[in-house]
C-alpha atoms as a PDB file:
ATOM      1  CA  UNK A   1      20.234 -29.905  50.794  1.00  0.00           C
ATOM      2  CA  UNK A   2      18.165 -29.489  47.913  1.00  0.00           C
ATOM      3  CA  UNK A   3      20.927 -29.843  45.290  1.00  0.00           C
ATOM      4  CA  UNK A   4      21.524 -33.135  47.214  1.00  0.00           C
ATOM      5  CA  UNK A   5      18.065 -34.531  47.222  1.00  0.00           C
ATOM      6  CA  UNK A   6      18.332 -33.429  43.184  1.00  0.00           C
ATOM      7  CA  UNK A   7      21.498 -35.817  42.805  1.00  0.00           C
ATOM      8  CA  UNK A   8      19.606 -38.557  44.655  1.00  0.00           C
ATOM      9  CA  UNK A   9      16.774 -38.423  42.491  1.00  0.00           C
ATOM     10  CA  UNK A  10      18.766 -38.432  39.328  1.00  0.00           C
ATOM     11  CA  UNK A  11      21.060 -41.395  40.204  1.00  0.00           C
ATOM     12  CA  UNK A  12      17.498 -43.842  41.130  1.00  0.00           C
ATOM     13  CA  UNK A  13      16.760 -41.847  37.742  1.00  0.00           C
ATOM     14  CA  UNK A  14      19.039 -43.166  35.887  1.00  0.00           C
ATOM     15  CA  UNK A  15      19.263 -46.961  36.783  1.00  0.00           C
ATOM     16  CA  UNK A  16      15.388 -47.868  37.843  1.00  0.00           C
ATOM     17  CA  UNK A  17      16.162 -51.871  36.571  1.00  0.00           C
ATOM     18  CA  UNK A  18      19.676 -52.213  38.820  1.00  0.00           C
ATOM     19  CA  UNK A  19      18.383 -50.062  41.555  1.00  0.00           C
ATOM     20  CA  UNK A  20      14.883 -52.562  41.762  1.00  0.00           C
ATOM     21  CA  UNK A  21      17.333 -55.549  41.667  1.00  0.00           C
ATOM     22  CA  UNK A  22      19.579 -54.529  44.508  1.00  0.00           C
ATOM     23  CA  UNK A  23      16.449 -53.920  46.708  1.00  0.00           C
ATOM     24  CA  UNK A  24      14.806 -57.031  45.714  1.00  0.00           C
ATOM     25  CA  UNK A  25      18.304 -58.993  46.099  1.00  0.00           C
ATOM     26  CA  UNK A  26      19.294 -57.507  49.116  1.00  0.00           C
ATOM     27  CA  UNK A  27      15.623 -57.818  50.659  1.00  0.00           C
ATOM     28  CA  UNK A  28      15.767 -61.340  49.983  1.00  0.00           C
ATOM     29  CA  UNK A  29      19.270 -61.518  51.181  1.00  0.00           C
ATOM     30  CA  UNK A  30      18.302 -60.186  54.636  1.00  0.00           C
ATOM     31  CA  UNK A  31      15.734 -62.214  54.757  1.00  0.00           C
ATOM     32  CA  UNK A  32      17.917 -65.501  54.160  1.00  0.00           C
ATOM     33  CA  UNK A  33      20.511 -64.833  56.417  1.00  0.00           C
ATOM     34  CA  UNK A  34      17.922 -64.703  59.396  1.00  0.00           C
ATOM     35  CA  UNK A  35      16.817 -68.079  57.986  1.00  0.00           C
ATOM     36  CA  UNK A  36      20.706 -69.016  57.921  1.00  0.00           C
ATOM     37  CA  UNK A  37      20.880 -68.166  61.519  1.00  0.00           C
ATOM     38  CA  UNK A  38      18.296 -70.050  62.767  1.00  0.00           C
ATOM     39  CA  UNK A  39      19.501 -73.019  60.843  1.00  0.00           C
ATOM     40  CA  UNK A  40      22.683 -72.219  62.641  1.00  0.00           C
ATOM     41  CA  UNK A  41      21.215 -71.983  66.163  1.00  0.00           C
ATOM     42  CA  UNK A  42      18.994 -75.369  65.359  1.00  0.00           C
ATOM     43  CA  UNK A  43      22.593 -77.030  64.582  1.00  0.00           C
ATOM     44  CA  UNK A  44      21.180 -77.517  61.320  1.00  0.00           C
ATOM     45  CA  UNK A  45      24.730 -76.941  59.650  1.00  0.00           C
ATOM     46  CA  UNK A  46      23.929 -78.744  55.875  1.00  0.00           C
ATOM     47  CA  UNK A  47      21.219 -76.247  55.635  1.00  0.00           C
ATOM     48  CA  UNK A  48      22.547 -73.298  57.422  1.00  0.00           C
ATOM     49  CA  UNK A  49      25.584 -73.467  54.537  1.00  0.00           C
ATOM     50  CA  UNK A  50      22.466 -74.288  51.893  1.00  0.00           C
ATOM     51  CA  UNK A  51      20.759 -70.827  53.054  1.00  0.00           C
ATOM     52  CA  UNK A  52      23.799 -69.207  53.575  1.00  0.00           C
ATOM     53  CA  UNK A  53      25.291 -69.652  50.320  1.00  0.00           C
ATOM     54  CA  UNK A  54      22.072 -68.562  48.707  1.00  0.00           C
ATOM     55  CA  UNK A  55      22.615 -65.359  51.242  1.00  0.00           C
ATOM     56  CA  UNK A  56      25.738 -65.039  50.218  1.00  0.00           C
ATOM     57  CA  UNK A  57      24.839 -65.245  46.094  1.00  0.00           C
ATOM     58  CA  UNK A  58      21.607 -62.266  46.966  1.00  0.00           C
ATOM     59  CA  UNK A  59      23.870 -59.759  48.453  1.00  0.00           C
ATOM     60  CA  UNK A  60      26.776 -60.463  46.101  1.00  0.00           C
ATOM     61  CA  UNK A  61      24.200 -60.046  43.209  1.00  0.00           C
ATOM     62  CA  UNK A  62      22.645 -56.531  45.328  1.00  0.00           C
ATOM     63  CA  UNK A  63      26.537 -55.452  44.863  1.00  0.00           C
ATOM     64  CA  UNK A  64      26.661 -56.146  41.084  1.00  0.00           C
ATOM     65  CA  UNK A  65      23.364 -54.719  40.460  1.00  0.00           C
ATOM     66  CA  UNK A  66      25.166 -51.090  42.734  1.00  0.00           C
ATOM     67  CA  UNK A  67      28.077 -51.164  40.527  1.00  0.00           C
ATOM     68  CA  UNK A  68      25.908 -51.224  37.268  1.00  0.00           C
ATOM     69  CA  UNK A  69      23.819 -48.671  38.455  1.00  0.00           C
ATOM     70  CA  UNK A  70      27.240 -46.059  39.853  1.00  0.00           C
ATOM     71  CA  UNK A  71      28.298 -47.157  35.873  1.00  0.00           C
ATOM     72  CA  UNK A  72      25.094 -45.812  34.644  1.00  0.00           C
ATOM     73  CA  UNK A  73      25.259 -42.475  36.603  1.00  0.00           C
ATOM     74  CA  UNK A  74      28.629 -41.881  35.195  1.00  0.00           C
ATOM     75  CA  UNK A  75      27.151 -42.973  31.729  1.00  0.00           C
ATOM     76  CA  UNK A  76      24.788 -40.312  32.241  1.00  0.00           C
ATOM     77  CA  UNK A  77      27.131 -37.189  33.110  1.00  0.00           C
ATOM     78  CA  UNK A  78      29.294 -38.109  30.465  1.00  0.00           C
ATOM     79  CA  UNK A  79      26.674 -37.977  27.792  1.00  0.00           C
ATOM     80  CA  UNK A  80      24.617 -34.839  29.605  1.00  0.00           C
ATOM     81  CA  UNK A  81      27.721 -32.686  29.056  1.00  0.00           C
ATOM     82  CA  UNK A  82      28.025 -34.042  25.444  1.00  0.00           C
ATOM     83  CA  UNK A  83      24.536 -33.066  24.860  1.00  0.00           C
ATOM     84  CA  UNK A  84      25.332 -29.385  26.281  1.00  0.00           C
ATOM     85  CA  UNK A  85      28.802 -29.360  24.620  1.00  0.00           C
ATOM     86  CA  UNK A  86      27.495 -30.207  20.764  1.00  0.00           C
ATOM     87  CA  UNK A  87      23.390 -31.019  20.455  1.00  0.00           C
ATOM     88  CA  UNK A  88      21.155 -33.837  19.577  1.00  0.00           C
ATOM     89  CA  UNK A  89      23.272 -36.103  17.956  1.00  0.00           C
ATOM     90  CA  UNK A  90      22.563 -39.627  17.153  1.00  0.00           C
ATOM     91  CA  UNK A  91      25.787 -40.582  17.026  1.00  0.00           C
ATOM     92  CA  UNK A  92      26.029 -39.775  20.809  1.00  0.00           C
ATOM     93  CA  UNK A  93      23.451 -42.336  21.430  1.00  0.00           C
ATOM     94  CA  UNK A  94      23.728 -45.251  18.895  1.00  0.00           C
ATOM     95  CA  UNK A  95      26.460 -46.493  21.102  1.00  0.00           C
ATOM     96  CA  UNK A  96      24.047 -46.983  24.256  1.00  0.00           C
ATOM     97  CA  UNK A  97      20.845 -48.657  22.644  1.00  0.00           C
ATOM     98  CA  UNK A  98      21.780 -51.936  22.805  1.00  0.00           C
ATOM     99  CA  UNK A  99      21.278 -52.023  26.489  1.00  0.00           C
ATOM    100  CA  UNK A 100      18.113 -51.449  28.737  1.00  0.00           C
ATOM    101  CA  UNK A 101      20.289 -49.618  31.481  1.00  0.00           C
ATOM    102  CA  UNK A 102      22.139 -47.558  28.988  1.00  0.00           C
ATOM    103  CA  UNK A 103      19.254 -46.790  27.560  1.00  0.00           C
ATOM    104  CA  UNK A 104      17.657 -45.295  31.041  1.00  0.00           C
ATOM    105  CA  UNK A 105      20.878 -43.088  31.686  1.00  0.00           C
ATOM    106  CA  UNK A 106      20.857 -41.896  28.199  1.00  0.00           C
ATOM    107  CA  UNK A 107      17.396 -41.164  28.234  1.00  0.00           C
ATOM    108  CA  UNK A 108      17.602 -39.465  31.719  1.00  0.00           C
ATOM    109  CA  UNK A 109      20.739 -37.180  30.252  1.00  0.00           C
ATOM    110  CA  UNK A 110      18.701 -36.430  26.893  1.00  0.00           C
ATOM    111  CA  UNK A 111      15.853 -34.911  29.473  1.00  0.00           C
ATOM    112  CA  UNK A 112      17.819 -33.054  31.436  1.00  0.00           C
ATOM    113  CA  UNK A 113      19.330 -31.288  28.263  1.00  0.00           C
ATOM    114  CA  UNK A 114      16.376 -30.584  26.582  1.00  0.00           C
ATOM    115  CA  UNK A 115      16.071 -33.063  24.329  1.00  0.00           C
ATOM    116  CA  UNK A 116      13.453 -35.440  25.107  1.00  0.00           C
ATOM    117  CA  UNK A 117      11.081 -35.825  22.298  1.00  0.00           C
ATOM    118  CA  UNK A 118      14.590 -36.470  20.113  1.00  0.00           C
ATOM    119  CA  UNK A 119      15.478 -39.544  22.584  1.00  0.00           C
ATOM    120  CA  UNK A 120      12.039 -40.857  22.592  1.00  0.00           C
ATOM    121  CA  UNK A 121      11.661 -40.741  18.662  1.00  0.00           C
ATOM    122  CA  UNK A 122      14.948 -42.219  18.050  1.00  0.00           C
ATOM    123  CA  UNK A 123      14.677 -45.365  20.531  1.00  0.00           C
ATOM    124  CA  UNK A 124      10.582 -46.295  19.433  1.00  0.00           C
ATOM    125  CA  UNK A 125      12.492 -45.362  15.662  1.00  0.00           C
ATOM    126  CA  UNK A 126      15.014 -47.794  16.857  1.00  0.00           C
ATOM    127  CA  UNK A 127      12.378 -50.431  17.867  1.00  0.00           C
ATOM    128  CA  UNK A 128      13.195 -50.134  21.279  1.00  0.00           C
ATOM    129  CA  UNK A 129      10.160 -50.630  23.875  1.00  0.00           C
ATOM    130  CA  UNK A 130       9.973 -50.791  27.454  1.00  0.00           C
ATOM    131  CA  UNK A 131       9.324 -54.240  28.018  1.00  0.00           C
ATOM    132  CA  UNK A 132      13.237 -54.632  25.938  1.00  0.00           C
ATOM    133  CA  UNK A 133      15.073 -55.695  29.160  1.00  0.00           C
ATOM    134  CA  UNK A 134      17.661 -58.018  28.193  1.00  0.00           C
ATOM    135  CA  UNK A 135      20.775 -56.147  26.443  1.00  0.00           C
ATOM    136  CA  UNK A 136      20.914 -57.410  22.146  1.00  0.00           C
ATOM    137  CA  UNK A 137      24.093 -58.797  22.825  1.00  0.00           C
ATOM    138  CA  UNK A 138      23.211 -61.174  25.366  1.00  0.00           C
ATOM    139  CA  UNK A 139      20.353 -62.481  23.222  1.00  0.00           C
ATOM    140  CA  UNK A 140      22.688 -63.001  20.206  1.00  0.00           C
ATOM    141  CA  UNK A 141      24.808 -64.677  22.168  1.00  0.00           C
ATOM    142  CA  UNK A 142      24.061 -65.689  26.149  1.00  0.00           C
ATOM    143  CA  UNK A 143      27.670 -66.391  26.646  1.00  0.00           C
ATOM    144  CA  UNK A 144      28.357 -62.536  26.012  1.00  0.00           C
ATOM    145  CA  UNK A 145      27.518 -62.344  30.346  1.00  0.00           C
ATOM    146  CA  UNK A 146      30.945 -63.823  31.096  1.00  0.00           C
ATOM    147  CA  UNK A 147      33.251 -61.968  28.734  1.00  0.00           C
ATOM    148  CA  UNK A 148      35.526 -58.873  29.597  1.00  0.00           C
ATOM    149  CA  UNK A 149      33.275 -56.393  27.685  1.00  0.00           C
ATOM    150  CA  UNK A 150      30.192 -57.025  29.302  1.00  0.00           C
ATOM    151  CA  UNK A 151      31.870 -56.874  32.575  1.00  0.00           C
ATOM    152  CA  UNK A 152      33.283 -53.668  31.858  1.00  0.00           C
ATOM    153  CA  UNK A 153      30.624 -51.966  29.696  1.00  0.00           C
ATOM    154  CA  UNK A 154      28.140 -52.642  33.084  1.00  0.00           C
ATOM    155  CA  UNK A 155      30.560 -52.625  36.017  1.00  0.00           C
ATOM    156  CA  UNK A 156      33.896 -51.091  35.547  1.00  0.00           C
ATOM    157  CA  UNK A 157      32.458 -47.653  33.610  1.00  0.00           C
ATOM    158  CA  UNK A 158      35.725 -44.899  34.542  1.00  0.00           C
ATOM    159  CA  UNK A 159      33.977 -42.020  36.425  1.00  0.00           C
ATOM    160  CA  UNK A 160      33.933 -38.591  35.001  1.00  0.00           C
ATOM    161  CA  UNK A 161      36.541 -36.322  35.545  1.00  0.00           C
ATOM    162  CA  UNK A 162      35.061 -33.564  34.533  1.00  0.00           C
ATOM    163  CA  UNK A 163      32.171 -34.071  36.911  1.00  0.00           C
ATOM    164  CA  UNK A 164      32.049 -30.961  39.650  1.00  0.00           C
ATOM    165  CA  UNK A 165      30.765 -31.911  43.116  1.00  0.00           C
END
């Protein structure tokens, strides 16, 4: 039970921003499709599929924001176990800063093996702060949401293999 409660609290661990946003989305979601009901039983039917498209969009965005954050836990096993298998390395990490979320799971993984003064130097080094939300790529180029590497950089992440249950 324990160990359980322990895997819990490391996968909210490692995606705080994706886990807030499916709460938030699918609050707001629940909330909507109550108002999309009564719009329904009012025979208000223009409005009822107003509010429940916008029901639809919350919970469809609550799903995204799951799938980035089941990306990020596998992020984080994945670079735990290189941590354990060969150190601190930088070169471990350089591939994850550009992104707020990655940036949580690798942060989360450096802690867990020990290395958490390292992680914190090298993203404030980096110029990284916590108010850096949106990932560098999409503020180089907004566009960069819609392409195939986003998508599967934040939703399509391969689980771990090597990952024990």
């Amino acid at each position: 039970m324990k160990k359980r409660l322990n895997d819990v609290a490391t996968y909210i661990q490692v995606a705080p921003f994706p886990h807030t946003s499916a709460v938030v989305f699918g609050a707001s979601g629940i909330m909507l499709l109550w108002v999309t009901m009564r719009q329904w039983q009012c025979r208000h039917y223009a409005r009822s599929m107003t509010s429940g498209c916008m029901t639809a969009t919350c919970f469809g965005i609550a799903l995204f924001a799951e799938a980035d954050a089941r990306s990020r836990l596998h992020e984080y096993r994945h670079i735990k176990r290189m941590f354990f298998r060969f150190g601190w390395e930088e070169r471990i990490i350089a591939p994850l800063s550009a992104s707020r979320c990655q940036r949580d799971s690798a942060k989360i993984a450096a802690i867990h093996a020990g290395y958490e003064q390292q992680i914190q130097d090298y993203f404030f080094g980096q110029g990284y702060r916590w108010y850096h939300i949106i990932p560098d790529a999409v503020l180089k180029d907004p566009r960069y949401i819609f392409s195939h590497r986003f998508f599967r950089s934040s939703f399509l992440v391969k689980k771990d293999r090597h990952h024990r249950r």
